[in-house]
Protein backbone atom coordinates (compact mmCIF):
# COMPACT_ATOMS: atom_id res chain seq x y z
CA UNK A 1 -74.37 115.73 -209.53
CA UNK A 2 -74.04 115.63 -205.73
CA UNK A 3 -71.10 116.60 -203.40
CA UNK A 4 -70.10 115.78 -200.20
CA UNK A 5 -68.37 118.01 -197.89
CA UNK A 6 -67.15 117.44 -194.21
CA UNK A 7 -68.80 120.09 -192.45
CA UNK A 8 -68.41 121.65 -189.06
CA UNK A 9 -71.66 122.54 -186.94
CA UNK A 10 -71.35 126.19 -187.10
CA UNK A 11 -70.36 126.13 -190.97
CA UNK A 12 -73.55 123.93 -191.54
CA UNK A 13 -75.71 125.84 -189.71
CA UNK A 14 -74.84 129.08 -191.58
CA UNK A 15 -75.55 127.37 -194.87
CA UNK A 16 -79.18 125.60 -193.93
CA UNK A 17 -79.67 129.19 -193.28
CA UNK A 18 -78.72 130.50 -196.10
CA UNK A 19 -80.85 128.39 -197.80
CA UNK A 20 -78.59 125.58 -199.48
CA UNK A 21 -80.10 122.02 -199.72
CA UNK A 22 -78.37 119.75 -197.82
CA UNK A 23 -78.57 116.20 -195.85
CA UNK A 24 -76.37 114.42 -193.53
CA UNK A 25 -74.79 111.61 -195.02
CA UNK A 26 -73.01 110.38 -191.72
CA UNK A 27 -72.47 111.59 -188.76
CA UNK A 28 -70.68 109.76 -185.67
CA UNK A 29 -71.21 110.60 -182.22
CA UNK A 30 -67.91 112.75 -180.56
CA UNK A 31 -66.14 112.67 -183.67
CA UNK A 32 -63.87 115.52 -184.95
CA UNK A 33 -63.01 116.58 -188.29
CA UNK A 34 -61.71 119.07 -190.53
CA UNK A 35 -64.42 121.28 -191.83
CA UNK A 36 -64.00 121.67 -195.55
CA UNK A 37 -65.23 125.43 -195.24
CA UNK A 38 -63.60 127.12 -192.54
CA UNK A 39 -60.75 124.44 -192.27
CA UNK A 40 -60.77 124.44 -188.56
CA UNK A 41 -60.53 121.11 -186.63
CA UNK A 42 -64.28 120.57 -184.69
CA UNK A 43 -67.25 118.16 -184.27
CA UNK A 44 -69.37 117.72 -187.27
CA UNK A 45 -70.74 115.51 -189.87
CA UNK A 46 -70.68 114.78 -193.61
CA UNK A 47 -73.18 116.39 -195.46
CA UNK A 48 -74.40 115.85 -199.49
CA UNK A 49 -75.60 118.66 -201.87
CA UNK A 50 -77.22 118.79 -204.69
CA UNK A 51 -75.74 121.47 -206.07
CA UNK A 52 -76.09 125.40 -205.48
CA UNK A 53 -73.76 125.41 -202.36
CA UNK A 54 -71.29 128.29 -200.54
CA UNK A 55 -68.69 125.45 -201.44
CA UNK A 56 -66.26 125.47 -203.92
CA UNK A 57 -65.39 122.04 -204.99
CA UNK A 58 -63.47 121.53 -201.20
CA UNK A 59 -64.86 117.97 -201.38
CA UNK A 60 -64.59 115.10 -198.18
């Protein structure tokens, strides 16, 4: 089963490097959104898992 998450560039940064397995789904130039991990407001994209995230079950 696969997730997607709205997530900021600093939140999805920290997870690639904590190893979770990831892909952008979208992502729109100069857009803003509300991360789904750290809940702040910023530029980022969506993003699908495939399980064995940081996230739990905030979904976009």
């Amino acid at each position: 089963m696969s997730d997607k998450f709205d997530l900021c560039v600093p939140c999805a940064a920290a997870l690639f490097e904590q190893g979770s397995r990831m892909r952008k789904v979208r992502e729109v130039p100069n857009v803003k959104l509300t991360c789904s991990r750290c809940g702040r407001r910023r530029y980022g994209a969506t993003y699908q898992t495939d399980g064995g995230t940081a996230l739990e079950g905030k979904k976009a």
